[in-house]
Protein backbone atom coordinates (compact mmCIF):
# COMPACT_ATOMS: atom_id res chain seq x y z
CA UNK A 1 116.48 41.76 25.32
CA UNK A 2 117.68 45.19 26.83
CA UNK A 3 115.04 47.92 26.92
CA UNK A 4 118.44 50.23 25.09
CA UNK A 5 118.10 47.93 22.30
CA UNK A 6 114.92 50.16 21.10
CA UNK A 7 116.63 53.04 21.21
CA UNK A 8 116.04 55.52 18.28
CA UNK A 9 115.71 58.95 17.64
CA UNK A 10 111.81 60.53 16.98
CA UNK A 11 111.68 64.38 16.82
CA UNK A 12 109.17 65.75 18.30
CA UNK A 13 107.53 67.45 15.41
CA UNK A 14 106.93 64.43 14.05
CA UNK A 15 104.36 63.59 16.67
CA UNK A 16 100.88 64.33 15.92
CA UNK A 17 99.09 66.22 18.46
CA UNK A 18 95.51 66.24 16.86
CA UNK A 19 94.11 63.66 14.57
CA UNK A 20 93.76 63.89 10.92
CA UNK A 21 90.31 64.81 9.40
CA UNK A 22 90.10 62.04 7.48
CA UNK A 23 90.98 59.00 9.77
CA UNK A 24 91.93 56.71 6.75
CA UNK A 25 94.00 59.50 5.25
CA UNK A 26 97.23 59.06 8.62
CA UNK A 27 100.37 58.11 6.91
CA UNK A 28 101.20 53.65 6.62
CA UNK A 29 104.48 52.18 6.22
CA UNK A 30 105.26 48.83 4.47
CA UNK A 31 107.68 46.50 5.69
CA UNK A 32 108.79 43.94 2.66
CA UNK A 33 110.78 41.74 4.80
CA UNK A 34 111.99 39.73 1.51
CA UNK A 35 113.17 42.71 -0.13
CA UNK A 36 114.00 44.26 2.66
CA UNK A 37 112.14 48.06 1.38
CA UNK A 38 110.68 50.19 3.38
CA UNK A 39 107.56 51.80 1.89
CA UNK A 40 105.47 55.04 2.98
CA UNK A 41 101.85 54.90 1.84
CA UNK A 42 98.44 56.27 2.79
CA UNK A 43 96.44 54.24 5.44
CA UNK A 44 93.64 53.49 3.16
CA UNK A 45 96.22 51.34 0.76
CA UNK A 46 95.70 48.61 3.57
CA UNK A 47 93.39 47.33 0.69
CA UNK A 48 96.07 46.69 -1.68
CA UNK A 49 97.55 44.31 0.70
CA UNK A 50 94.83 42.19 2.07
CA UNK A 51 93.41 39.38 -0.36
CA UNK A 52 90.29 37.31 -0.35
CA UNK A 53 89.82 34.50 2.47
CA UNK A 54 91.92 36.77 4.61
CA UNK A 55 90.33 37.38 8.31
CA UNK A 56 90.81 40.73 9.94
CA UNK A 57 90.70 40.59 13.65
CA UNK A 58 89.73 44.08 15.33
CA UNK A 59 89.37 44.74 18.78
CA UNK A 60 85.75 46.70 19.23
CA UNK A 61 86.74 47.57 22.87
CA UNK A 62 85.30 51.00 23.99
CA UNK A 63 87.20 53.72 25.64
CA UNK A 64 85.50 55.35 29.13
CA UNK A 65 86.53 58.98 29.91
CA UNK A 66 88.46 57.33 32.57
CA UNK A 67 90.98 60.73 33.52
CA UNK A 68 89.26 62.59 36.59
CA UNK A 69 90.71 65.89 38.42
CA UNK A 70 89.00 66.31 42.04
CA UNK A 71 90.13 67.53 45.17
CA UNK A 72 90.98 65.74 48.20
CA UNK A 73 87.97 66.90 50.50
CA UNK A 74 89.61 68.06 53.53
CA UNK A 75 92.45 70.22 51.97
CA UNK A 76 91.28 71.32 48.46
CA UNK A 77 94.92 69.55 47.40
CA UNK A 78 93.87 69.17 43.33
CA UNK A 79 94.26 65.12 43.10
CA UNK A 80 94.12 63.47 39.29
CA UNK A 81 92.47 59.30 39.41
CA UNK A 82 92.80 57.05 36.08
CA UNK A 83 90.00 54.55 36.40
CA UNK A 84 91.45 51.23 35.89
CA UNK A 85 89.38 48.55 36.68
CA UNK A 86 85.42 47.95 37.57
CA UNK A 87 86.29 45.26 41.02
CA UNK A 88 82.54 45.35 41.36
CA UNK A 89 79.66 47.72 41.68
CA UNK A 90 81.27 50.86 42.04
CA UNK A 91 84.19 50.04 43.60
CA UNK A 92 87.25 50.47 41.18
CA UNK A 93 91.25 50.18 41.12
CA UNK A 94 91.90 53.26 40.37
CA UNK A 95 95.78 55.09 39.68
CA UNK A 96 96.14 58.05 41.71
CA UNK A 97 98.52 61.28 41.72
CA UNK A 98 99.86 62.33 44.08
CA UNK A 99 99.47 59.08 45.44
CA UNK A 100 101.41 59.38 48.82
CA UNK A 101 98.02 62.17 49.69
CA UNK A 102 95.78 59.45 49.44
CA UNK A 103 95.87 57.32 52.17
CA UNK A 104 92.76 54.30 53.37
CA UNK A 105 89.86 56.79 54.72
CA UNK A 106 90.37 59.79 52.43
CA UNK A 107 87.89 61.35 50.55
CA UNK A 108 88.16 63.19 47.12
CA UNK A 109 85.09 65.14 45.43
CA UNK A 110 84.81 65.78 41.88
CA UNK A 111 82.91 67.88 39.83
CA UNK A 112 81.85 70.42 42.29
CA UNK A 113 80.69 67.32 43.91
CA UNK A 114 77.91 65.28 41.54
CA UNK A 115 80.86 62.43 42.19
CA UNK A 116 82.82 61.54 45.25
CA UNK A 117 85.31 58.66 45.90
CA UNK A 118 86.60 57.21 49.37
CA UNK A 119 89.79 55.58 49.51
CA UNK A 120 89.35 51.72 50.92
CA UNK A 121 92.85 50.16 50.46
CA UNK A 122 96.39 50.71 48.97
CA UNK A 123 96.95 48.00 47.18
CA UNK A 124 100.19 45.98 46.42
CA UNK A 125 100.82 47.53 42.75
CA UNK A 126 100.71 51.20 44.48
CA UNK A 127 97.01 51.40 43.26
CA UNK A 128 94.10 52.17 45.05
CA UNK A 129 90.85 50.55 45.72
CA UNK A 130 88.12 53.53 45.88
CA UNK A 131 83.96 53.49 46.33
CA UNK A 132 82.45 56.24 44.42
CA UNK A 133 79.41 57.84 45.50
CA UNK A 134 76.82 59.46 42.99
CA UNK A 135 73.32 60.12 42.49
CA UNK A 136 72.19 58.85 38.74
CA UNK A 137 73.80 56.89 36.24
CA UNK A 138 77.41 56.47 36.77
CA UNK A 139 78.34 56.57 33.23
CA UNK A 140 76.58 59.76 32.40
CA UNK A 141 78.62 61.35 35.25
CA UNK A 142 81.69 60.38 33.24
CA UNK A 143 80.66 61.42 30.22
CA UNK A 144 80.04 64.81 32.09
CA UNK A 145 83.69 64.87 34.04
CA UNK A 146 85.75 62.49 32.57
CA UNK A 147 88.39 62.93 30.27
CA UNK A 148 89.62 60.77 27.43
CA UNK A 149 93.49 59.42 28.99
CA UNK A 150 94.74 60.33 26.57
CA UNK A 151 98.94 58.84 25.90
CA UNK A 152 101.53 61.37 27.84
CA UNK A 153 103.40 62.37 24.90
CA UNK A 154 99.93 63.93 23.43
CA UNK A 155 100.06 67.24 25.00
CA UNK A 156 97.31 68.67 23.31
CA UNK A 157 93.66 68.71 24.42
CA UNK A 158 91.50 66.04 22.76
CA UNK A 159 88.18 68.67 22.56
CA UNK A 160 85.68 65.36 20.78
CA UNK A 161 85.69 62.30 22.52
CA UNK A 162 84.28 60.56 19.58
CA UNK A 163 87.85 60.83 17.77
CA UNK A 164 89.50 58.62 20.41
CA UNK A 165 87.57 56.16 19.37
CA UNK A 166 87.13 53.55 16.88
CA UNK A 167 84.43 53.70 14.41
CA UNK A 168 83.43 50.23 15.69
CA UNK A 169 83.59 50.63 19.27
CA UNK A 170 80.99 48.95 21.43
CA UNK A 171 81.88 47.26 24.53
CA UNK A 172 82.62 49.72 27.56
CA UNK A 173 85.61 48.81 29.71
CA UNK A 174 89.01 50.95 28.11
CA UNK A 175 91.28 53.22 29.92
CA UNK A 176 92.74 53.52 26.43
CA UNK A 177 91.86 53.06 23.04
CA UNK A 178 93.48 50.15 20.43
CA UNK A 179 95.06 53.01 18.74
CA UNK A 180 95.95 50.94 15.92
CA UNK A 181 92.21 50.47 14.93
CA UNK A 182 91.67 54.43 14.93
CA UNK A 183 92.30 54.34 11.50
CA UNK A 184 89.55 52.48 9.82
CA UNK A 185 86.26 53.85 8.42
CA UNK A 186 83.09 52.68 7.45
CA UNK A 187 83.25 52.83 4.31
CA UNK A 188 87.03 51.15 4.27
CA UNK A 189 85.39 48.41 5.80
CA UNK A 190 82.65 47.95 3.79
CA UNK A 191 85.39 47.84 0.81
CA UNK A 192 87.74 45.17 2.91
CA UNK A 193 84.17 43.25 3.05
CA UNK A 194 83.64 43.56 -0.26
CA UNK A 195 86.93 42.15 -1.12
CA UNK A 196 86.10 39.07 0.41
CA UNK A 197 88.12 39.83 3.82
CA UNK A 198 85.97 38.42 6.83
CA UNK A 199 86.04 40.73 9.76
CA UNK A 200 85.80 39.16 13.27
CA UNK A 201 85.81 40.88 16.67
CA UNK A 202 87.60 40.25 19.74
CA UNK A 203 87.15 42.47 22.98
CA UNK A 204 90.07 43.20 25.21
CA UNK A 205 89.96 46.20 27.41
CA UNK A 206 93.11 48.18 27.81
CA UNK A 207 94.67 48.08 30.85
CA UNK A 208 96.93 50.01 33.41
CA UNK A 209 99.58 48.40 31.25
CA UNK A 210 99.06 51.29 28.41
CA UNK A 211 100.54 53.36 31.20
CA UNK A 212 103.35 51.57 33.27
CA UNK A 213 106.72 52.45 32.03
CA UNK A 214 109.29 50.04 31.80
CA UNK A 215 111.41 50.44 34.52
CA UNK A 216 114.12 47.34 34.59
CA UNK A 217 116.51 46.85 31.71
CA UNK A 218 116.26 43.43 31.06
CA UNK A 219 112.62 43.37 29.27
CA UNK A 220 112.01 39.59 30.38
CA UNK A 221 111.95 41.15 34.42
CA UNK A 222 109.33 43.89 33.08
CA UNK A 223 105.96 42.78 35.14
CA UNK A 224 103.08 42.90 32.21
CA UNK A 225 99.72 43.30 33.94
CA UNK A 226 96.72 41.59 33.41
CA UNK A 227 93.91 42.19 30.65
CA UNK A 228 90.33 40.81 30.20
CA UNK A 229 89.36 39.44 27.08
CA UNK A 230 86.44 37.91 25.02
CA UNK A 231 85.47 36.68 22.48
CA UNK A 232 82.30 35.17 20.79
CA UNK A 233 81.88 31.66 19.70
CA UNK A 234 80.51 33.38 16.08
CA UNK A 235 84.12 34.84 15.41
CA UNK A 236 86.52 32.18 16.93
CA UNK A 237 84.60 30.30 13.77
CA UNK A 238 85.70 33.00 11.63
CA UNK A 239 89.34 32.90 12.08
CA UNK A 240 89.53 29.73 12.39
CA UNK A 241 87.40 29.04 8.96
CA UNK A 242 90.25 31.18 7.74
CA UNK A 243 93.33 29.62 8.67
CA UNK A 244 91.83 25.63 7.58
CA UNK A 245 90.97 27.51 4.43
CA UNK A 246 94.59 28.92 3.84
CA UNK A 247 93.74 32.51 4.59
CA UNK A 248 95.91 34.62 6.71
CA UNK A 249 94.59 36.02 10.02
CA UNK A 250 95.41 40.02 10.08
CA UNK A 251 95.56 41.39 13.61
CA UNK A 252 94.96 45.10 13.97
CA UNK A 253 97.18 46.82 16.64
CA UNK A 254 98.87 44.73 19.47
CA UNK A 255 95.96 44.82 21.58
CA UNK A 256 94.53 42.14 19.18
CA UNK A 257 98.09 40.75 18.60
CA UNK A 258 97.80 39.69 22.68
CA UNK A 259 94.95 37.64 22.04
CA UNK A 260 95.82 36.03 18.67
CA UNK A 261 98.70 35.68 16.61
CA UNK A 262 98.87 37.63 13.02
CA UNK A 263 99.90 35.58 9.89
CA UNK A 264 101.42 37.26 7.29
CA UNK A 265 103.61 36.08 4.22
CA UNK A 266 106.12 38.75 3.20
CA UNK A 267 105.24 41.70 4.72
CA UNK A 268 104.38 43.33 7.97
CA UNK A 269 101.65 46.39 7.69
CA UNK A 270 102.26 48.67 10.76
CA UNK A 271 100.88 51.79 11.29
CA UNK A 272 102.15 55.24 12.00
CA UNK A 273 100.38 58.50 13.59
């Protein structure tokens, strides 16, 4: 496949710049692949189209404000990291701009200083491998400095956190949210649960791969990078109770679709911002 094949035309009005008020209230469209229709409902009609013995799969991953603007220490140049990836303690691969700056030994302060980062190695991917350097609780610094990375065609300021995140977020470890899932709220899954739809969890952190463009034509050549993953023995049981039962497993967003793959029997439920 040729990355021209998914060409199409989106105006750029269309393109929300600041979430809905009501998260279950964002616009859904209906695929009926049999009749071939095309249908525009409200997000909260997912209901109508899930049945009893069906297993939705979420993904409960938890976004960090991973988006930092510092400067590099010895020239006040203004330098932008995207925290990527925890190696271990608090040393991280971390996506830099502008990147050619940043060379092994350099030093960038943030915050008027509460964080600072050295630069320990350029790695292959163009990345860098940094050691921050903090006094206190790493995450609370973040919380303080960071900023939700939010997608590049959003050009408008994300002011609460909260909203770039799902309802059932828990696990830290997101440089991005499952957008997909952004839609749900309590009390629409307390109705899919009392429908008889079993909800299971995975958690798979989004990766640098939210971010990489696609840069060959040929899609097979595009390098994917690498995501962690888990999930618990309690809802592996879940889906697969589902599927021995006959049930369909419904995958939200295609961070869950990378772990598992969705059944469906007519229809395809995709979601639009």
């Amino acid at each position: 496949m040729k990355v021209s094949d998914f060409n199409y035309n989106l105006p750029e009005e269309l393109i929300a710049q600041t979430p809905i008020q009501k998260r279950d209230e964002s616009r859904l469209m209906i695929l009926d692949k049999t009749k071939k229709t095309i249908e525009h409902k409200v997000f909260k009609d997912i209901l109508d189209y899930l049945k009893p013995g069906d297993c939705l799969v979420r993904n409960n991953t938890k976004v960090i404000p991973a988006r930092l603007y510092g400067v590099k220490e010895d020239t006040g140049v203004n330098v932008e990291f995207l925290l990527l990836n925890r190696i271990e303690g608090d040393i991280w691969e971390v996506m830099v701009h502008p990147g050619r700056r940043l060379k092994q030994g350099a030093k960038v302060v943030f915050g008027n200083g509460i964080l600072k980062a050295e630069i320990l190695e350029h790695m292959d991917n163009g990345n860098r491998k940094v050691r921050f350097e903090y006094s206190g609780i790493f995450n609370e610094i973040l919380d303080q400095i960071g900023l939700m990375p939010l997608p590049p065609y959003i050009k408008e300021r994300l002011n609460d956190k909260d909203r770039y995140q799902t309802v059932y977020a828990k696990y830290e470890g997101s440089a991005a949210a499952p957008t997909a899932g952004l839609h749900f709220t309590d009390e629409l899954l307390d109705k899919i649960t009392q429908k008889g739809v079993e909800i299971a969890n995975v958690t798979l952190h989004v990766g640098i791969g939210t971010f990489r463009p696609v840069k060959v034509e040929n899609i097979e050549e595009h390098d994917m990078h690498s995501e962690h993953y888990y999930i618990k023995e309690e809802d592996a049981n879940k889906i697969n109770n589902a599927k021995r039962n006959g049930g369909r497993i419904i995958s939200v967003g295609t961070t869950s679709c990378r772990v598992l793959e969705s059944v469906a029997d007519n229809k395809r439920i995709c979601k639009r911002n």
